[in-house]
PDB file of N, CA and C in Angstrom:
ATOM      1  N   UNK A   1      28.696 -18.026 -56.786  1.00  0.00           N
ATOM      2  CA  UNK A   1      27.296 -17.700 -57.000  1.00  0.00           C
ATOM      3  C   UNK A   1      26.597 -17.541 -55.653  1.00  0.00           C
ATOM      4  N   UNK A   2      25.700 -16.442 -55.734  1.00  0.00           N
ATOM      5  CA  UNK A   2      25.229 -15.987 -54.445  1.00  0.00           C
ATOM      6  C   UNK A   2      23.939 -16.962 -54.045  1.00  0.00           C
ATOM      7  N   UNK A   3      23.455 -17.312 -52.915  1.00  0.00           N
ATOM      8  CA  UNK A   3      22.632 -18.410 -52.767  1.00  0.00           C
ATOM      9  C   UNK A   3      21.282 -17.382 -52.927  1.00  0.00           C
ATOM     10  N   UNK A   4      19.701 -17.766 -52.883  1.00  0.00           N
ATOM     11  CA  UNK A   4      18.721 -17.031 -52.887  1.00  0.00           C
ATOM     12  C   UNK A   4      18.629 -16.476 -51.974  1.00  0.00           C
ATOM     13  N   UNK A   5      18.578 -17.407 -50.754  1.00  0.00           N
ATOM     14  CA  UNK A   5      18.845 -16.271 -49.264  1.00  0.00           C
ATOM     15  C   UNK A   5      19.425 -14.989 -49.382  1.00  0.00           C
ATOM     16  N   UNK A   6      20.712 -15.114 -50.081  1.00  0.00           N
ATOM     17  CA  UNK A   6      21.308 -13.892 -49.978  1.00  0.00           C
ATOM     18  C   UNK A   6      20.759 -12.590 -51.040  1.00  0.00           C
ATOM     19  N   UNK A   7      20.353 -13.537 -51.816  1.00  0.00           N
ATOM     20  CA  UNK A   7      19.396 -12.247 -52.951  1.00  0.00           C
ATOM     21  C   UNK A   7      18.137 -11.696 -52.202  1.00  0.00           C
ATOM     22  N   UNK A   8      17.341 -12.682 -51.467  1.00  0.00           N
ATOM     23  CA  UNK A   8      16.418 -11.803 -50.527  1.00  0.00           C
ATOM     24  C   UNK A   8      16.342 -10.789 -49.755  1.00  0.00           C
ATOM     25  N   UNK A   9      17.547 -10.988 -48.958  1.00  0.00           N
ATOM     26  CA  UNK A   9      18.455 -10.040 -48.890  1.00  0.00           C
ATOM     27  C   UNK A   9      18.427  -8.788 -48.958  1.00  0.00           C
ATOM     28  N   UNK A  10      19.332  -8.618 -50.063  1.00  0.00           N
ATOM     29  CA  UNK A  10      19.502  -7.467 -50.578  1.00  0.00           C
ATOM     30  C   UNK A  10      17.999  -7.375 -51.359  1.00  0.00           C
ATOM     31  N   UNK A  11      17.470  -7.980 -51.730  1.00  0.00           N
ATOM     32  CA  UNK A  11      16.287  -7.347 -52.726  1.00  0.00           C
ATOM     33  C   UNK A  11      15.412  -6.850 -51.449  1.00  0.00           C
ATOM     34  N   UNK A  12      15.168  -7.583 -50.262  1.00  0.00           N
ATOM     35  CA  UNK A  12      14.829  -6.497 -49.074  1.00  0.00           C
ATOM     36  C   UNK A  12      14.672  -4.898 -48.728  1.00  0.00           C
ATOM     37  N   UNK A  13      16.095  -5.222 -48.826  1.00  0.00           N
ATOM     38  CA  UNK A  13      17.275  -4.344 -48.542  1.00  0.00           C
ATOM     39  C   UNK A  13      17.002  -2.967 -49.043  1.00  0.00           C
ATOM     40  N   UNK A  14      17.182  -3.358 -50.680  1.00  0.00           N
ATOM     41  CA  UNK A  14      16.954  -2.371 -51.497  1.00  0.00           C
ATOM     42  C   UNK A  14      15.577  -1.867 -50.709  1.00  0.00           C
ATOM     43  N   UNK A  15      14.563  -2.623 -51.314  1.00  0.00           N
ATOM     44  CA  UNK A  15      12.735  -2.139 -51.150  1.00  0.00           C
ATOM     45  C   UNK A  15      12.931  -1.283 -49.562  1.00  0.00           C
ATOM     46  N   UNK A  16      13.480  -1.856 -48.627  1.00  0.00           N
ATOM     47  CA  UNK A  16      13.508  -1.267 -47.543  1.00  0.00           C
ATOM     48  C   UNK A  16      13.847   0.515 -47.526  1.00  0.00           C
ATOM     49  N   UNK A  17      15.087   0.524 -48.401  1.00  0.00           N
ATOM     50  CA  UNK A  17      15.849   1.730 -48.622  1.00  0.00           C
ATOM     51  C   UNK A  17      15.052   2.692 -49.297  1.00  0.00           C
ATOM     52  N   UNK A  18      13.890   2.345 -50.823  1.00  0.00           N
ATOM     53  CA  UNK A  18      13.464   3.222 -51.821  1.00  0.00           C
ATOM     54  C   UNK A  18      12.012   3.265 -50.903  1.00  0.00           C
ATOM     55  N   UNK A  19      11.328   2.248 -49.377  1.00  0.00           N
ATOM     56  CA  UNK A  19      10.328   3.005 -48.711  1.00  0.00           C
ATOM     57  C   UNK A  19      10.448   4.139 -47.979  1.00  0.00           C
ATOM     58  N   UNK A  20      11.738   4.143 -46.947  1.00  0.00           N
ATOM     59  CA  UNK A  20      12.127   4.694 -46.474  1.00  0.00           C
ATOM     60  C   UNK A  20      12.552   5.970 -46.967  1.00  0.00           C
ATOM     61  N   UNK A  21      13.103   6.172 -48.370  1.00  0.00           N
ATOM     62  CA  UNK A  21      13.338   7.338 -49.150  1.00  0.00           C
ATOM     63  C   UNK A  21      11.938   7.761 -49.426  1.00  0.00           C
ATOM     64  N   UNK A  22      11.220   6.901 -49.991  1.00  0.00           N
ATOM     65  CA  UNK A  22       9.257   7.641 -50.761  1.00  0.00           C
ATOM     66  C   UNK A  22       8.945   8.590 -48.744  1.00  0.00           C
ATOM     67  N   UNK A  23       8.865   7.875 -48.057  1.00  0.00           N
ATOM     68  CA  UNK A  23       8.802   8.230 -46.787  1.00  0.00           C
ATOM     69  C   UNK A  23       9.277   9.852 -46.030  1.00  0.00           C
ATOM     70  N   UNK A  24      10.404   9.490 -46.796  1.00  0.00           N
ATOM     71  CA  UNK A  24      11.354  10.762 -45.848  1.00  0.00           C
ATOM     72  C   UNK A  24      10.692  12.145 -47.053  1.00  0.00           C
ATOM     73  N   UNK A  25      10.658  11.508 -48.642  1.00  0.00           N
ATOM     74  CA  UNK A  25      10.466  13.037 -49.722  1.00  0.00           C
ATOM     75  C   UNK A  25       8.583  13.552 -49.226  1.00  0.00           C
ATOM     76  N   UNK A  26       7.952  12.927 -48.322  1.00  0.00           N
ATOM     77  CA  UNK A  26       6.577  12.765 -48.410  1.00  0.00           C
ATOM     78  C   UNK A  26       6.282  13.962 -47.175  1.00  0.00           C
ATOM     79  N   UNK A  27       7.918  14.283 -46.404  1.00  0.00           N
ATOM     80  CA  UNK A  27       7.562  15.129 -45.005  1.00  0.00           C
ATOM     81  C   UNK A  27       7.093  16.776 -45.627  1.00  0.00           C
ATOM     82  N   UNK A  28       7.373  16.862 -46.376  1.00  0.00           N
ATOM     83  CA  UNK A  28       7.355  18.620 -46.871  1.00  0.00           C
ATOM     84  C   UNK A  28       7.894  19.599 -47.458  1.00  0.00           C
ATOM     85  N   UNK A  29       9.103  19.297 -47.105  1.00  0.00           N
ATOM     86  CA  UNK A  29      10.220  20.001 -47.876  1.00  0.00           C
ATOM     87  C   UNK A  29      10.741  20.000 -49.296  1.00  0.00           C
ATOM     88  N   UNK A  30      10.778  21.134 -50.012  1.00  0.00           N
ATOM     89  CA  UNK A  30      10.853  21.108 -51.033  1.00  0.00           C
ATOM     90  C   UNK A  30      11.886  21.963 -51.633  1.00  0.00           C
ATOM     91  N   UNK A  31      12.726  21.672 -52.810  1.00  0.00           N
ATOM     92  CA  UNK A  31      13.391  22.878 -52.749  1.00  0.00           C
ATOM     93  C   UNK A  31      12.755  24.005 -53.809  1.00  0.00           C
ATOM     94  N   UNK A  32      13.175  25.388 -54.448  1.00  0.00           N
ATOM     95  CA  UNK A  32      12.608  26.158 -54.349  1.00  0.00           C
ATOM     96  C   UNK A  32      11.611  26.149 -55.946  1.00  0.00           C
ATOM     97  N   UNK A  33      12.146  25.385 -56.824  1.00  0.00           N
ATOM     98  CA  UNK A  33      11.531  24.808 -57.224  1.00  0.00           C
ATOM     99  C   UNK A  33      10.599  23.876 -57.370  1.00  0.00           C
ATOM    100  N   UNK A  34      10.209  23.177 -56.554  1.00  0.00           N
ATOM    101  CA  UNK A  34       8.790  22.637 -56.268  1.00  0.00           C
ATOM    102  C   UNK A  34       7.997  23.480 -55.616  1.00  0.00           C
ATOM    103  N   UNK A  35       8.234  24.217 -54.604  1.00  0.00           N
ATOM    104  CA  UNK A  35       6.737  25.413 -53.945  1.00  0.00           C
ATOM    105  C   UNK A  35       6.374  25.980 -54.776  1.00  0.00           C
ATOM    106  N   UNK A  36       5.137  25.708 -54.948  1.00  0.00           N
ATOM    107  CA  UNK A  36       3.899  26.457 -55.636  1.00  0.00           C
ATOM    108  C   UNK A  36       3.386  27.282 -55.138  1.00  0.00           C
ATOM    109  N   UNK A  37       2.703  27.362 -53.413  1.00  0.00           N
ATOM    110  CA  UNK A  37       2.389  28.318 -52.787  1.00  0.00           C
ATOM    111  C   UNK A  37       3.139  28.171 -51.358  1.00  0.00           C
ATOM    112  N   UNK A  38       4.717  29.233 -51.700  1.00  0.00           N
ATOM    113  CA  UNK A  38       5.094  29.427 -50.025  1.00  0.00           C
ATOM    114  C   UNK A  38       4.474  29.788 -49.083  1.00  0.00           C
ATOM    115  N   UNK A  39       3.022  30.624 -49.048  1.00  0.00           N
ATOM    116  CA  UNK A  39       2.278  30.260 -47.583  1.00  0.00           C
ATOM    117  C   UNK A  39       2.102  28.607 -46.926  1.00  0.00           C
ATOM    118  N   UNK A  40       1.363  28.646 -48.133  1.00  0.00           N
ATOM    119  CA  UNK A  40       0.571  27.126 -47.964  1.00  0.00           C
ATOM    120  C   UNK A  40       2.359  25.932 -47.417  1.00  0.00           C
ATOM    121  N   UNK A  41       3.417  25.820 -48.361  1.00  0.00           N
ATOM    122  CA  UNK A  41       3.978  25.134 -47.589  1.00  0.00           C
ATOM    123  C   UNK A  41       5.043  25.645 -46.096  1.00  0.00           C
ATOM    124  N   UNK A  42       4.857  27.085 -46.092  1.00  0.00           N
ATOM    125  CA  UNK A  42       5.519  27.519 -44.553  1.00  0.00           C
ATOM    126  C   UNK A  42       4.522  27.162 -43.474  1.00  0.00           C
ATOM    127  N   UNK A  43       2.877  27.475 -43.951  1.00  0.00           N
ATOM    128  CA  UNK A  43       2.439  27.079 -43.042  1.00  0.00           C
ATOM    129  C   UNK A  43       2.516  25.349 -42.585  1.00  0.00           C
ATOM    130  N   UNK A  44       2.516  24.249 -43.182  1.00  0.00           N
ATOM    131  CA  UNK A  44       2.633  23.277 -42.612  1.00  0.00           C
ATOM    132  C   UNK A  44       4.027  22.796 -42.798  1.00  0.00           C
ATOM    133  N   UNK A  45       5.146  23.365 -42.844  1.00  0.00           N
ATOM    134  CA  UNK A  45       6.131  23.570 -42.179  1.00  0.00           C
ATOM    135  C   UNK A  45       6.123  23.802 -40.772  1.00  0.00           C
ATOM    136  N   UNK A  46       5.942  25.380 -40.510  1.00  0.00           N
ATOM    137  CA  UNK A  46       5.574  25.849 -39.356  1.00  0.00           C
ATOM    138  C   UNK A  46       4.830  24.418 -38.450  1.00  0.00           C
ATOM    139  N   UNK A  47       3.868  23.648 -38.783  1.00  0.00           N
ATOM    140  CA  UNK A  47       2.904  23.077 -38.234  1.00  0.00           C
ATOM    141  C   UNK A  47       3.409  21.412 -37.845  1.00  0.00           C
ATOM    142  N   UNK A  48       4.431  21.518 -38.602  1.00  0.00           N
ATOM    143  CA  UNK A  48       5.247  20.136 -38.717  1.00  0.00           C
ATOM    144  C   UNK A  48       6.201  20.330 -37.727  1.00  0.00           C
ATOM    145  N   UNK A  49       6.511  21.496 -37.656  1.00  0.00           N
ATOM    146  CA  UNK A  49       8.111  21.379 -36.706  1.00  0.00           C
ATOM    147  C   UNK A  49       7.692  22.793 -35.603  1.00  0.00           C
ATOM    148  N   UNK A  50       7.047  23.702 -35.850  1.00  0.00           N
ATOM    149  CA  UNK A  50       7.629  24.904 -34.497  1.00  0.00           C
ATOM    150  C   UNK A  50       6.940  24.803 -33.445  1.00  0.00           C
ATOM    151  N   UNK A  51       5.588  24.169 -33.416  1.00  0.00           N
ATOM    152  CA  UNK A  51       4.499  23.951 -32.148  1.00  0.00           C
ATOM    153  C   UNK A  51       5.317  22.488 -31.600  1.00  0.00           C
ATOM    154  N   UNK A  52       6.133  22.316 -32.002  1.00  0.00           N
ATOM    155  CA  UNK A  52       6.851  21.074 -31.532  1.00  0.00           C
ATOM    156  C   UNK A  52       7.574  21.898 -30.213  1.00  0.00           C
ATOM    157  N   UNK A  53       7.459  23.057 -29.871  1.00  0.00           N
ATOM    158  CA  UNK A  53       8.506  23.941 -28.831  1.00  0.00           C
ATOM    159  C   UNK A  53       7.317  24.648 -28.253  1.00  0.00           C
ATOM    160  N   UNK A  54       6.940  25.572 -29.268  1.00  0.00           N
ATOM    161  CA  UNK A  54       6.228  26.756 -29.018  1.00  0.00           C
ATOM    162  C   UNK A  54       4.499  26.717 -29.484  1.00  0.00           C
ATOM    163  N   UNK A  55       3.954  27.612 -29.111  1.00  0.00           N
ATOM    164  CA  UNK A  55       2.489  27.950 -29.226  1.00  0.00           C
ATOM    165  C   UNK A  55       2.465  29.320 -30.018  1.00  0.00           C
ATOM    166  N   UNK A  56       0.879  29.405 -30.568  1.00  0.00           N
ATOM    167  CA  UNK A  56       1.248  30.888 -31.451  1.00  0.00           C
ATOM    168  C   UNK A  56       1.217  31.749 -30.298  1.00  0.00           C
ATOM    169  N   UNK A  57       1.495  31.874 -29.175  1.00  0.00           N
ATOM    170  CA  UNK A  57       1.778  33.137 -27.953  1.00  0.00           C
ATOM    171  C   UNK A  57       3.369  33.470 -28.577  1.00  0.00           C
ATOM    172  N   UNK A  58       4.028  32.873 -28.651  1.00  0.00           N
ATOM    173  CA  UNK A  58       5.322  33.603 -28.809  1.00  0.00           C
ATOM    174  C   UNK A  58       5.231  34.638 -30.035  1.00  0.00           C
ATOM    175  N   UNK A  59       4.340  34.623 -30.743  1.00  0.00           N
ATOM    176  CA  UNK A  59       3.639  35.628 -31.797  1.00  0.00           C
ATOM    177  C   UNK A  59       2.928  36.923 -32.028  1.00  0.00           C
ATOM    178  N   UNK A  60       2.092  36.668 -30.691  1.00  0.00           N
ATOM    179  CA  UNK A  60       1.327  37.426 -30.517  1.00  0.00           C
ATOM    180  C   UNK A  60       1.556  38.253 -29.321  1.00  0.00           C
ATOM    181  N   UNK A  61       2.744  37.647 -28.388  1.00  0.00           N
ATOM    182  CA  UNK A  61       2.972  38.493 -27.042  1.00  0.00           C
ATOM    183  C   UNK A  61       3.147  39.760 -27.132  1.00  0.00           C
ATOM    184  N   UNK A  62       2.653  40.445 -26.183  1.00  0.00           N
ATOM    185  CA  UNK A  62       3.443  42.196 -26.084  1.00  0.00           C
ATOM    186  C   UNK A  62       4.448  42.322 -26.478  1.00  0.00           C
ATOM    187  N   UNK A  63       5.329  41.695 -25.701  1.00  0.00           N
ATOM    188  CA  UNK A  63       7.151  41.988 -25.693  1.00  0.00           C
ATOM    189  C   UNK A  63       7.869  41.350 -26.552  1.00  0.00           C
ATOM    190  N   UNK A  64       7.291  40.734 -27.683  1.00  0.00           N
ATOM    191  CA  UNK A  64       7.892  40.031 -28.974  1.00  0.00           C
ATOM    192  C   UNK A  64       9.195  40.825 -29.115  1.00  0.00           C
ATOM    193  N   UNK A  65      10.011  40.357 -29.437  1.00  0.00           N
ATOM    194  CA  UNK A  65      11.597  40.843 -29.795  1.00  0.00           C
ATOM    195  C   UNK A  65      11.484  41.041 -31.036  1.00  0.00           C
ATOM    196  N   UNK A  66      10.637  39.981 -32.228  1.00  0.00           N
ATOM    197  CA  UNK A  66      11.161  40.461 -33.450  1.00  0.00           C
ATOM    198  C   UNK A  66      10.201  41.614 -34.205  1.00  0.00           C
ATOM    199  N   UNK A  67      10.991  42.474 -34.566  1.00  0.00           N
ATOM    200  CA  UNK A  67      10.620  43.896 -35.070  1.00  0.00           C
ATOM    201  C   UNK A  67      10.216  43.907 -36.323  1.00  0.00           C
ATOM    202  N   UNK A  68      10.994  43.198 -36.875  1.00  0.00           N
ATOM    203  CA  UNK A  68      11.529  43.578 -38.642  1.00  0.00           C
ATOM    204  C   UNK A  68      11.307  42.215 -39.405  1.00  0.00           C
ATOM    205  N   UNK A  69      11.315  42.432 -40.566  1.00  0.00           N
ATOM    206  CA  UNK A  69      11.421  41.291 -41.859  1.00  0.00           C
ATOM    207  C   UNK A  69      12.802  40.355 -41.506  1.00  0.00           C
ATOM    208  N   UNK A  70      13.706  41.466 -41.399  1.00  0.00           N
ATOM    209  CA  UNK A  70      15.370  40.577 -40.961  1.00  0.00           C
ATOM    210  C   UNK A  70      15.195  39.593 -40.048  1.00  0.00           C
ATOM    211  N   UNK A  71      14.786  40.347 -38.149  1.00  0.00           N
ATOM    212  CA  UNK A  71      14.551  40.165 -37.257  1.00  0.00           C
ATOM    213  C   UNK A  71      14.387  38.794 -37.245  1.00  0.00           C
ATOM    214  N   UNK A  72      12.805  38.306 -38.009  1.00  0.00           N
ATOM    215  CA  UNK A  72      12.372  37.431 -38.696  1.00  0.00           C
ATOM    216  C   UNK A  72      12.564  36.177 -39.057  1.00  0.00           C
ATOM    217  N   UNK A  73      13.454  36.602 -40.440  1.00  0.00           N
ATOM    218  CA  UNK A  73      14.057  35.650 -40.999  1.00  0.00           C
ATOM    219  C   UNK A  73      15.333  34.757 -40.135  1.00  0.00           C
ATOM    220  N   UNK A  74      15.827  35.645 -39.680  1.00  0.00           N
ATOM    221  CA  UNK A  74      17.126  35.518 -38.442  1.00  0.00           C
ATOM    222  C   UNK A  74      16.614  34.258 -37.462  1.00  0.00           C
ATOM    223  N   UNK A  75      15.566  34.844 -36.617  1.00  0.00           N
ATOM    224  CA  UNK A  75      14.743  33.826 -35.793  1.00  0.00           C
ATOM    225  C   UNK A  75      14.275  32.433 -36.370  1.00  0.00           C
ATOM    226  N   UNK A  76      14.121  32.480 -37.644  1.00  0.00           N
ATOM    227  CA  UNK A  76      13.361  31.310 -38.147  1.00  0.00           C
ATOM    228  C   UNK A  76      14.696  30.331 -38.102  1.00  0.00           C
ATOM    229  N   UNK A  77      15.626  30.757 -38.804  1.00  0.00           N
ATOM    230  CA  UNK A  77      17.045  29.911 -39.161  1.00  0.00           C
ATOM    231  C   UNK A  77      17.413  30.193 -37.539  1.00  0.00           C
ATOM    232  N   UNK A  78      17.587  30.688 -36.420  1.00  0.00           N
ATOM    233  CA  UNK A  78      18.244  29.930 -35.510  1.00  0.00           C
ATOM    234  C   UNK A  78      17.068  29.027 -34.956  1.00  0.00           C
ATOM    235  N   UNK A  79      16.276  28.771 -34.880  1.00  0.00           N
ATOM    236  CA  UNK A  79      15.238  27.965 -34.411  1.00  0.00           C
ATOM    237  C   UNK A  79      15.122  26.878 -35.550  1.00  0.00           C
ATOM    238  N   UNK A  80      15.611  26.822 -36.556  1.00  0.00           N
ATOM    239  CA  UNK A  80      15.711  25.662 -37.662  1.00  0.00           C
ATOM    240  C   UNK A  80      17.174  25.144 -36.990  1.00  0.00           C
ATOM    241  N   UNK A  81      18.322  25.687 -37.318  1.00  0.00           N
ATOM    242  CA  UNK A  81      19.298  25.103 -36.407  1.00  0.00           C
ATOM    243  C   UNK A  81      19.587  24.590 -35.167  1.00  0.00           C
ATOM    244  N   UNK A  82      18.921  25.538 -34.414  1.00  0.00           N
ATOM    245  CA  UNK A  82      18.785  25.130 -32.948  1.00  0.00           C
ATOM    246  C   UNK A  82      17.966  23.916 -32.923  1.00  0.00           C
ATOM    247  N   UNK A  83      17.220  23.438 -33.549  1.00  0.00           N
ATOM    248  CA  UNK A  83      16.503  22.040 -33.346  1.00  0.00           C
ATOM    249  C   UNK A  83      16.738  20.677 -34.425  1.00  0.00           C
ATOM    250  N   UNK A  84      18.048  21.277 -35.229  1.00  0.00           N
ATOM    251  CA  UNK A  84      18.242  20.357 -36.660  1.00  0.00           C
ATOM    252  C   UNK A  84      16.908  19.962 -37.217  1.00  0.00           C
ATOM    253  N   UNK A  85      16.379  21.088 -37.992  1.00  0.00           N
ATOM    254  CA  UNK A  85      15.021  20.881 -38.808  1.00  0.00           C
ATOM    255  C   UNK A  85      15.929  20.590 -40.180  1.00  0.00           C
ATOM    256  N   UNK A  86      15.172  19.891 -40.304  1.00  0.00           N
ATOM    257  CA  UNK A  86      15.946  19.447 -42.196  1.00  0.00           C
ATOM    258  C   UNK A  86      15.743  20.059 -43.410  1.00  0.00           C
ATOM    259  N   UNK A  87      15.251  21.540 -43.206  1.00  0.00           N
ATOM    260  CA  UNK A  87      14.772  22.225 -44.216  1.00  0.00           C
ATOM    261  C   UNK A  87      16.118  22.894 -45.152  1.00  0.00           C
ATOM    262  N   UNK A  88      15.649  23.184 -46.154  1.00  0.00           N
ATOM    263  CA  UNK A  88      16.133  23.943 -47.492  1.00  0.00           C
ATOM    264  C   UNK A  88      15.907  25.297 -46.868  1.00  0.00           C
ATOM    265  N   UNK A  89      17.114  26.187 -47.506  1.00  0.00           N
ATOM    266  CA  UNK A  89      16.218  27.663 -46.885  1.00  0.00           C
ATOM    267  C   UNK A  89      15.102  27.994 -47.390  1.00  0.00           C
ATOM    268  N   UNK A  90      14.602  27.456 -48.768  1.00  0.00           N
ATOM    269  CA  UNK A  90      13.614  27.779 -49.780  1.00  0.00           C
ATOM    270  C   UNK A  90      12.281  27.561 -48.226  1.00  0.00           C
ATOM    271  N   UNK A  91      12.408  26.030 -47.768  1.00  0.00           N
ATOM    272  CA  UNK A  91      11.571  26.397 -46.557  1.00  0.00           C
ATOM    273  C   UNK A  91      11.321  27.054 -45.550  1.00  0.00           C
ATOM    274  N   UNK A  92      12.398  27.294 -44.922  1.00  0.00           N
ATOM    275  CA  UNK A  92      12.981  28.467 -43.758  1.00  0.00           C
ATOM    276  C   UNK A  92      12.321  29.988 -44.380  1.00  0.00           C
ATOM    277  N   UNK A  93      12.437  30.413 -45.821  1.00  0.00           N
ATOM    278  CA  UNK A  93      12.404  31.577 -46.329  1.00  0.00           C
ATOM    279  C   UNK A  93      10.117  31.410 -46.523  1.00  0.00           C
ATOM    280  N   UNK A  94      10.069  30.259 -46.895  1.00  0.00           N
ATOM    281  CA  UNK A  94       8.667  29.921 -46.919  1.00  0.00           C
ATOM    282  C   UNK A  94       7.746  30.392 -45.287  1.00  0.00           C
ATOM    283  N   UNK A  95       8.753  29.186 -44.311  1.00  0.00           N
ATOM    284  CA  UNK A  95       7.669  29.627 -42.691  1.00  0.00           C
ATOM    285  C   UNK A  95       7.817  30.914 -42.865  1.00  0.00           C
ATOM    286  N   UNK A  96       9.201  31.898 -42.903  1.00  0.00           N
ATOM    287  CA  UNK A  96       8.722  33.079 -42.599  1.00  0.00           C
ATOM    288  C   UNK A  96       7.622  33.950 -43.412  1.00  0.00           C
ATOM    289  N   UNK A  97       7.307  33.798 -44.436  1.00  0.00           N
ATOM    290  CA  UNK A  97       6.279  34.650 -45.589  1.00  0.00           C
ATOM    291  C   UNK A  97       4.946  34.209 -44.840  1.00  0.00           C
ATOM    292  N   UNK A  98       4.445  32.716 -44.162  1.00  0.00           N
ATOM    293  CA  UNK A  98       3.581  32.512 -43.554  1.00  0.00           C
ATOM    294  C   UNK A  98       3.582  33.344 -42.632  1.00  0.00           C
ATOM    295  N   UNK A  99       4.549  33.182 -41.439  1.00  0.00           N
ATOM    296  CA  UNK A  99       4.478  33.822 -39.935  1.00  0.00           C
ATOM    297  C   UNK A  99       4.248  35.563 -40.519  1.00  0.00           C
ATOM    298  N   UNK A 100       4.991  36.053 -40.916  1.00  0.00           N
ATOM    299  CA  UNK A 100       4.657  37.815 -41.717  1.00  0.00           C
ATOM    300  C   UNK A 100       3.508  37.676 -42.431  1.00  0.00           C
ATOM    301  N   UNK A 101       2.716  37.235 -43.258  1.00  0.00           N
ATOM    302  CA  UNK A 101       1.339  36.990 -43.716  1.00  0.00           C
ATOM    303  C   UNK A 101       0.616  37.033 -42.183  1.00  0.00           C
ATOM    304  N   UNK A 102       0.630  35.902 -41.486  1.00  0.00           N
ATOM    305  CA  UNK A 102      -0.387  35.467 -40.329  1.00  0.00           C
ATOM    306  C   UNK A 102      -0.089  36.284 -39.168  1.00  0.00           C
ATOM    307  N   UNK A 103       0.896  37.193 -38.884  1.00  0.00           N
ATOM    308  CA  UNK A 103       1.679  37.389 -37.895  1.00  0.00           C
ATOM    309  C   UNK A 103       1.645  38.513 -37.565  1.00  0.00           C
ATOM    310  N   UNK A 104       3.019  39.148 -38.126  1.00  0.00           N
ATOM    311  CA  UNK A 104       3.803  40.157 -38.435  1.00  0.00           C
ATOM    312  C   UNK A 104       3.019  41.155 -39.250  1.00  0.00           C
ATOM    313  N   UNK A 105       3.305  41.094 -40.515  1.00  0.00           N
ATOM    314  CA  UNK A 105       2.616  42.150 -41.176  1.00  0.00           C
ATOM    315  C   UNK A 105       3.610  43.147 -41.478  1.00  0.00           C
ATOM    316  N   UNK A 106       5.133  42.794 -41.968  1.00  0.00           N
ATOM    317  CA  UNK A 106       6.111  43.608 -41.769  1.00  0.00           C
ATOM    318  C   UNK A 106       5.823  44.300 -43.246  1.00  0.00           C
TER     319      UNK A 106
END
């Protein structure tokens, strides 16, 4: 028989684990079934993770590289990889409809 100490414990333990989970589902990400409005969650996507590097200048510069819708989408996922963002593509596919809404205009 386990002593109470040791049930504190784990009953800790647990509570520790299901805050830490309410915590982590509370950052944004959703999969493509929960977005209601992919602007609304690319933009604070976008706002959560890409000004973490960049400013909206890489947007608006003359010599922007990306051309196209592809272009785009391409950039968003190596800049989600390149920084291990924890998104679903449903989000990745979300920032970009923001950045082309606010942006682009492809």
């Amino acid at each position: 028989m386990k002593s109470p100490a040791n049930n504190t414990i784990t009953i800790a333990t647990v509570l520790m684990a299901i805050s830490l989970n309410m915590s982590i589902s509370n950052i944004g990400f959703a999969s493509e079934d929960e977005i209601t409005d992919p602007i609304k969650h690319g933009e604070q996507a976008h706002q959560n993770h890409c000004y973490k590097c960049h400013s909206d200048d890489v947007y608006t510069r003359e010599n922007r590289f990306v051309k196209s819708i592809d272009a785009l989408s391409k950039q968003v996922v190596r800049c989600k990889e390149g920084s291990d963002i924890p998104w679903f593509d449903e989000d990745a596919d979300a920032v970009v409809q923001f950045l082309n809404k606010k942006y682009y205009r492809f």
